[in-house]
C-alpha atoms as a PDB file:
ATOM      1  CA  UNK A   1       6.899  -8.006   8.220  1.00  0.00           C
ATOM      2  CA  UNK A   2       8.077  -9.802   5.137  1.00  0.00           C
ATOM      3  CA  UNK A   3       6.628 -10.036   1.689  1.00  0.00           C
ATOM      4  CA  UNK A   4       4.824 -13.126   1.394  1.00  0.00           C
ATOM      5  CA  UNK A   5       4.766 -14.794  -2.433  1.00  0.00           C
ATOM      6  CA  UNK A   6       1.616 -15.010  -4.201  1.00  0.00           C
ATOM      7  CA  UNK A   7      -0.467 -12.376  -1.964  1.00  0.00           C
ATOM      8  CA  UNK A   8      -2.170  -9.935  -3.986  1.00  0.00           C
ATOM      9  CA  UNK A   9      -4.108  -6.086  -3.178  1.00  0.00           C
ATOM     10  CA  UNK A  10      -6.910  -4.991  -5.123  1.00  0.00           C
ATOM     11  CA  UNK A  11      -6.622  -1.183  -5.644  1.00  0.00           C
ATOM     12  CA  UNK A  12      -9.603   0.346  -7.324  1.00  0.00           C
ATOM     13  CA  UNK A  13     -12.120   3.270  -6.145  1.00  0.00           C
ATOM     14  CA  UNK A  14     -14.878   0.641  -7.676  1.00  0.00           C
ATOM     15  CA  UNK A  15     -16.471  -1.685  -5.167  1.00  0.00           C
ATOM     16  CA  UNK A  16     -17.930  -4.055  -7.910  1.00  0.00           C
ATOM     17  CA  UNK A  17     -14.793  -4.270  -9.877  1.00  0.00           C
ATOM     18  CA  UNK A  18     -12.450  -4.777  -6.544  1.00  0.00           C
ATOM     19  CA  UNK A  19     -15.356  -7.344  -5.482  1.00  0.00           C
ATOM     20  CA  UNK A  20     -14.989  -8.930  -8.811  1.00  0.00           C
ATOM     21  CA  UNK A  21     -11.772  -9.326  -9.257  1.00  0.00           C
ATOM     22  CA  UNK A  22     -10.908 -10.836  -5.776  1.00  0.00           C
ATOM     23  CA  UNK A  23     -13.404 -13.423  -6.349  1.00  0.00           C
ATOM     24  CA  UNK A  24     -11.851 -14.830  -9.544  1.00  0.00           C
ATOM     25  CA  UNK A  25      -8.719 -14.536  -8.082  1.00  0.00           C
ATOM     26  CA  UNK A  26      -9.751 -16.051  -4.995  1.00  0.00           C
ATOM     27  CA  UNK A  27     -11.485 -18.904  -7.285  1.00  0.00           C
ATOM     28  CA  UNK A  28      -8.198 -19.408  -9.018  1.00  0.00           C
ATOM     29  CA  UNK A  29      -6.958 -20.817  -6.001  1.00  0.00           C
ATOM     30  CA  UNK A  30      -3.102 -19.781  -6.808  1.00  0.00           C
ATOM     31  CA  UNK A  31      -3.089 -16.572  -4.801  1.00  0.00           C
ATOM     32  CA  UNK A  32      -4.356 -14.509  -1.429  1.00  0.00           C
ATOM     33  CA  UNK A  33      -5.806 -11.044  -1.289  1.00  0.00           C
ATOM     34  CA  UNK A  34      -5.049 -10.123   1.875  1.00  0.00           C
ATOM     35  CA  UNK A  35      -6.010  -6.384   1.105  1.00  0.00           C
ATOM     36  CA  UNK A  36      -8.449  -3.932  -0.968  1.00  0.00           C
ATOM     37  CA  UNK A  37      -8.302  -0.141  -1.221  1.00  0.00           C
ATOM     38  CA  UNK A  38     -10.660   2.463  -2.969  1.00  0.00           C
ATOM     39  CA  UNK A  39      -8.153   4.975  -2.770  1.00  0.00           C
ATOM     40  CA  UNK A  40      -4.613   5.993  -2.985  1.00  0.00           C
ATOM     41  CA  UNK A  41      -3.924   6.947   0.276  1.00  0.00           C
ATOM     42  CA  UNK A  42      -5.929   3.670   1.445  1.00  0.00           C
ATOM     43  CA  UNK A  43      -3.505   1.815  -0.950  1.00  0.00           C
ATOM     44  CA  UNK A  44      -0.108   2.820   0.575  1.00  0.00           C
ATOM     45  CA  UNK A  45      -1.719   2.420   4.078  1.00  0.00           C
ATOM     46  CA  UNK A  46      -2.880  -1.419   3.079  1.00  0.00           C
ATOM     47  CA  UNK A  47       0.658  -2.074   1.762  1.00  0.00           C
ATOM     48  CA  UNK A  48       2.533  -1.177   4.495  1.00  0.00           C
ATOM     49  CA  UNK A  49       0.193  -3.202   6.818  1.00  0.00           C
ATOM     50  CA  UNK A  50       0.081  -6.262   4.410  1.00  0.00           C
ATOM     51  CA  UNK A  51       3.221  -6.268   2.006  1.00  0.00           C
ATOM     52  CA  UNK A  52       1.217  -7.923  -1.068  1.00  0.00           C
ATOM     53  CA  UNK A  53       3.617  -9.725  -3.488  1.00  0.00           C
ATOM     54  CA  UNK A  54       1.283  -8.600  -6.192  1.00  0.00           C
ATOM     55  CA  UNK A  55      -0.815  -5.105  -6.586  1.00  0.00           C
ATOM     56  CA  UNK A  56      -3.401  -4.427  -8.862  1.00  0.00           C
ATOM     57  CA  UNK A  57      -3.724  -0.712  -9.310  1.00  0.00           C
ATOM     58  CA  UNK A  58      -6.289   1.217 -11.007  1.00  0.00           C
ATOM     59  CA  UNK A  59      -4.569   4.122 -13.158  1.00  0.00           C
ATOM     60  CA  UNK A  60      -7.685   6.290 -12.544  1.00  0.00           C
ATOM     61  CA  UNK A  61      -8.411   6.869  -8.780  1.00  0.00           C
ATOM     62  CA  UNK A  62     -10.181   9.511  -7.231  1.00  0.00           C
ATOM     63  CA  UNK A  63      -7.719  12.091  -5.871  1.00  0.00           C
ATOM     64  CA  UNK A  64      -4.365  11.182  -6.728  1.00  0.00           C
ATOM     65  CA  UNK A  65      -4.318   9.177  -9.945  1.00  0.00           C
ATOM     66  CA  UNK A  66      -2.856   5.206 -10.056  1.00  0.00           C
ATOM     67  CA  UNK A  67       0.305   6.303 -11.089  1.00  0.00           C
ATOM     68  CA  UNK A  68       1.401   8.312  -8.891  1.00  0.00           C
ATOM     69  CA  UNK A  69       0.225   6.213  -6.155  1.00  0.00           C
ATOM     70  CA  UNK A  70       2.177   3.307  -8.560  1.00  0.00           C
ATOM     71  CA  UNK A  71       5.451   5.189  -7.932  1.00  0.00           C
ATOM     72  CA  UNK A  72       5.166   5.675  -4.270  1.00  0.00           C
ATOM     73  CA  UNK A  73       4.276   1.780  -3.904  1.00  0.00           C
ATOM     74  CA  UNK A  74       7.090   0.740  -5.531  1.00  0.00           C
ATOM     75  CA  UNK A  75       9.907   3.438  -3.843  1.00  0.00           C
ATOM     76  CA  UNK A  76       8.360   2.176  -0.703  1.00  0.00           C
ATOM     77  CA  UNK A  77       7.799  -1.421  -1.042  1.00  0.00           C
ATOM     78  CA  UNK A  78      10.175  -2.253  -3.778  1.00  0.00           C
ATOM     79  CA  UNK A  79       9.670  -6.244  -3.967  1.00  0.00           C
ATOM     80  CA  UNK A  80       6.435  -5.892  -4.640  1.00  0.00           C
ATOM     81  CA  UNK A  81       5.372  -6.453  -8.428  1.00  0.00           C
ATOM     82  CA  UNK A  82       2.814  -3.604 -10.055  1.00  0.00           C
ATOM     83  CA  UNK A  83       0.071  -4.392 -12.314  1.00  0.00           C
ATOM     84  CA  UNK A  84      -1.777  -1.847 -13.904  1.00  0.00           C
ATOM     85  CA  UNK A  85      -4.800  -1.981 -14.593  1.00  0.00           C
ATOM     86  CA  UNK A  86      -6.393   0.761 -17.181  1.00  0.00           C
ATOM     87  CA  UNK A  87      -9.776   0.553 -19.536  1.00  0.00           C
ATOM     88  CA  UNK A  88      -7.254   2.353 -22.145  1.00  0.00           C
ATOM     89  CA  UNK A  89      -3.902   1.557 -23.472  1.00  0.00           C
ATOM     90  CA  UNK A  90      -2.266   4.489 -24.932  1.00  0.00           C
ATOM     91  CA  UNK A  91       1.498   5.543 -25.311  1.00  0.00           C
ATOM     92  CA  UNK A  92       1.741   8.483 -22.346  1.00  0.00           C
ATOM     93  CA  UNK A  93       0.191   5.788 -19.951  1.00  0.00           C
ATOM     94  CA  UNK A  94       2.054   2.737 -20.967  1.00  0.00           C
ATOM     95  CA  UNK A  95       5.331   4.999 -20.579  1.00  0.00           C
ATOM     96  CA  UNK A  96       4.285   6.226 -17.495  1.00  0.00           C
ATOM     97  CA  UNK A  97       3.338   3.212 -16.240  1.00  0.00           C
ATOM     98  CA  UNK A  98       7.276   2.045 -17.079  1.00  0.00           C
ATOM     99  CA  UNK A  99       8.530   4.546 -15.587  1.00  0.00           C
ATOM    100  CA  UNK A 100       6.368   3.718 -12.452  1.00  0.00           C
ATOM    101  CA  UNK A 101       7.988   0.761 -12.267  1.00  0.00           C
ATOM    102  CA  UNK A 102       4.856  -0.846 -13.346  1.00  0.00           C
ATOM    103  CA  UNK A 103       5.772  -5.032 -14.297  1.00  0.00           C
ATOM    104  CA  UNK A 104       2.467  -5.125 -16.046  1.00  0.00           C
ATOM    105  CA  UNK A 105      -0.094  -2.481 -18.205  1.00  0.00           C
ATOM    106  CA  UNK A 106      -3.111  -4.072 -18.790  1.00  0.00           C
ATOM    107  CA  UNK A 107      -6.614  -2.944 -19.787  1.00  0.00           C
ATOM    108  CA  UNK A 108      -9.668  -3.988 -18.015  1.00  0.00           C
ATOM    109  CA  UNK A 109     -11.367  -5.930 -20.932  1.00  0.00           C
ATOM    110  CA  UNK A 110      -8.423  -8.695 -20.388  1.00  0.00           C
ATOM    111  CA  UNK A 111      -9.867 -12.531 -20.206  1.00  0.00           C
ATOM    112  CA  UNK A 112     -10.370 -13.969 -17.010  1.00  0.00           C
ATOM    113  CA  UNK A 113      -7.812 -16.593 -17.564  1.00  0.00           C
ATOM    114  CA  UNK A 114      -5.580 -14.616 -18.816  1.00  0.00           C
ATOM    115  CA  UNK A 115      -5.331 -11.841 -16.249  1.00  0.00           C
ATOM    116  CA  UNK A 116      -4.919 -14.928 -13.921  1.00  0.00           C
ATOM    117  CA  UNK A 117      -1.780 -16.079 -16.120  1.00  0.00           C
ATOM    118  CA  UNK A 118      -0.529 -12.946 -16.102  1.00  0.00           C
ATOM    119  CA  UNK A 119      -0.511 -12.047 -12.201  1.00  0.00           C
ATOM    120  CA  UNK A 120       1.266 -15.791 -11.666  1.00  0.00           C
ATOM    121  CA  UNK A 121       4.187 -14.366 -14.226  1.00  0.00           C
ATOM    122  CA  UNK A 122       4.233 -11.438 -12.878  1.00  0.00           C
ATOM    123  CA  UNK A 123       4.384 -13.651  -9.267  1.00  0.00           C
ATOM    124  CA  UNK A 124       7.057 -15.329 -10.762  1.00  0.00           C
ATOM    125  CA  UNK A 125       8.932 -12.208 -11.590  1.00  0.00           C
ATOM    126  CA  UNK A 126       8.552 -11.601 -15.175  1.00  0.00           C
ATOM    127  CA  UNK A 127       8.243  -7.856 -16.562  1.00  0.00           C
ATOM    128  CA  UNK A 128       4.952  -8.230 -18.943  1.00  0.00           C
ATOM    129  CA  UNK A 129       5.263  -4.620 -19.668  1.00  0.00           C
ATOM    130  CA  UNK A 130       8.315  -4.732 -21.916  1.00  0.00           C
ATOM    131  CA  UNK A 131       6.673  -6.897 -24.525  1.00  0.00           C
ATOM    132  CA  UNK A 132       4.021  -4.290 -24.369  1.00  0.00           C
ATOM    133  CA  UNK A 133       6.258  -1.676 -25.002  1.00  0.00           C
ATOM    134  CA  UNK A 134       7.641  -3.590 -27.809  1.00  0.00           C
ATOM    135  CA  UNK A 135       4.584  -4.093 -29.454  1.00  0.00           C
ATOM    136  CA  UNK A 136       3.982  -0.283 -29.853  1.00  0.00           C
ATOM    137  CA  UNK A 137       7.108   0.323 -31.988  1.00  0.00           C
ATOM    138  CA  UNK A 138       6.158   4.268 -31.745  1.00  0.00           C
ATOM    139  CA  UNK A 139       6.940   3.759 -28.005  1.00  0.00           C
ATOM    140  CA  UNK A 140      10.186   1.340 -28.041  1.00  0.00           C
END
């Protein structure tokens, strides 16, 4: 099965949050979640069965943490783009989240509009996470 563009997974070990965010998504009317996880293992079980475009990954899961999980997702399904999601930004995270593969760090008091802008460029292919990076000069 191919990767389909602008399909989207939900990966969070919150039911409200997951619930939330695939209704504004889902009211944006630009993308498709075709899949939801609460867990890491559930997570690289739902990608190989749907090959989102776009996942949305909690860095704090129960079990194995979001970044690890992160990694594995992208080794195994390397077209699609990562979006982390964290209620923190700090420095270890952000780089780990780089070196994850991650195309986007972002924490969970984000707009509404603008988490939707940001999936469609990370849809679109851009890498949100460098001009993170570069905003933390400590990090670059």
């Amino acid at each position: 099965m191919a990767i389909q563009r602008n399909t989207i997974m939900i990966v969070d070990d919150h039911p409200l949050f997951r619930q939330g965010l695939r209704r504004l998504i889902d009211d944006a009317g630009r993308f498709a979640v075709v899949a939801e996880a609460a867990t890491g293992y559930e997570a690289i079980r739902m990608a190989d069965i749907h090959r989102p475009h776009v996942i949305l990954i909690d860095i704090q899961l129960p079990g194995v943490t979001g970044l690890k999980i992160a990694r594995i997702l992208k080794k195994q399904h390397p077209h699609s783009q990562l979006i982390i999601l964290s209620m923190f930004l700090d420095d270890e995270r952000l780089f780990d989240a780089v070196r994850a593969g991650a195309a986007a760090f972002l924490t969970k008091d984000i707009e509404a509009g603008d988490l939707i802008a940001a999936i469609g460029r990370v849809a679109n292919g851009e890498q949100l996470i460098n001009a993170t990076v570069l905003s933390r000069p400590q990090l670059a």
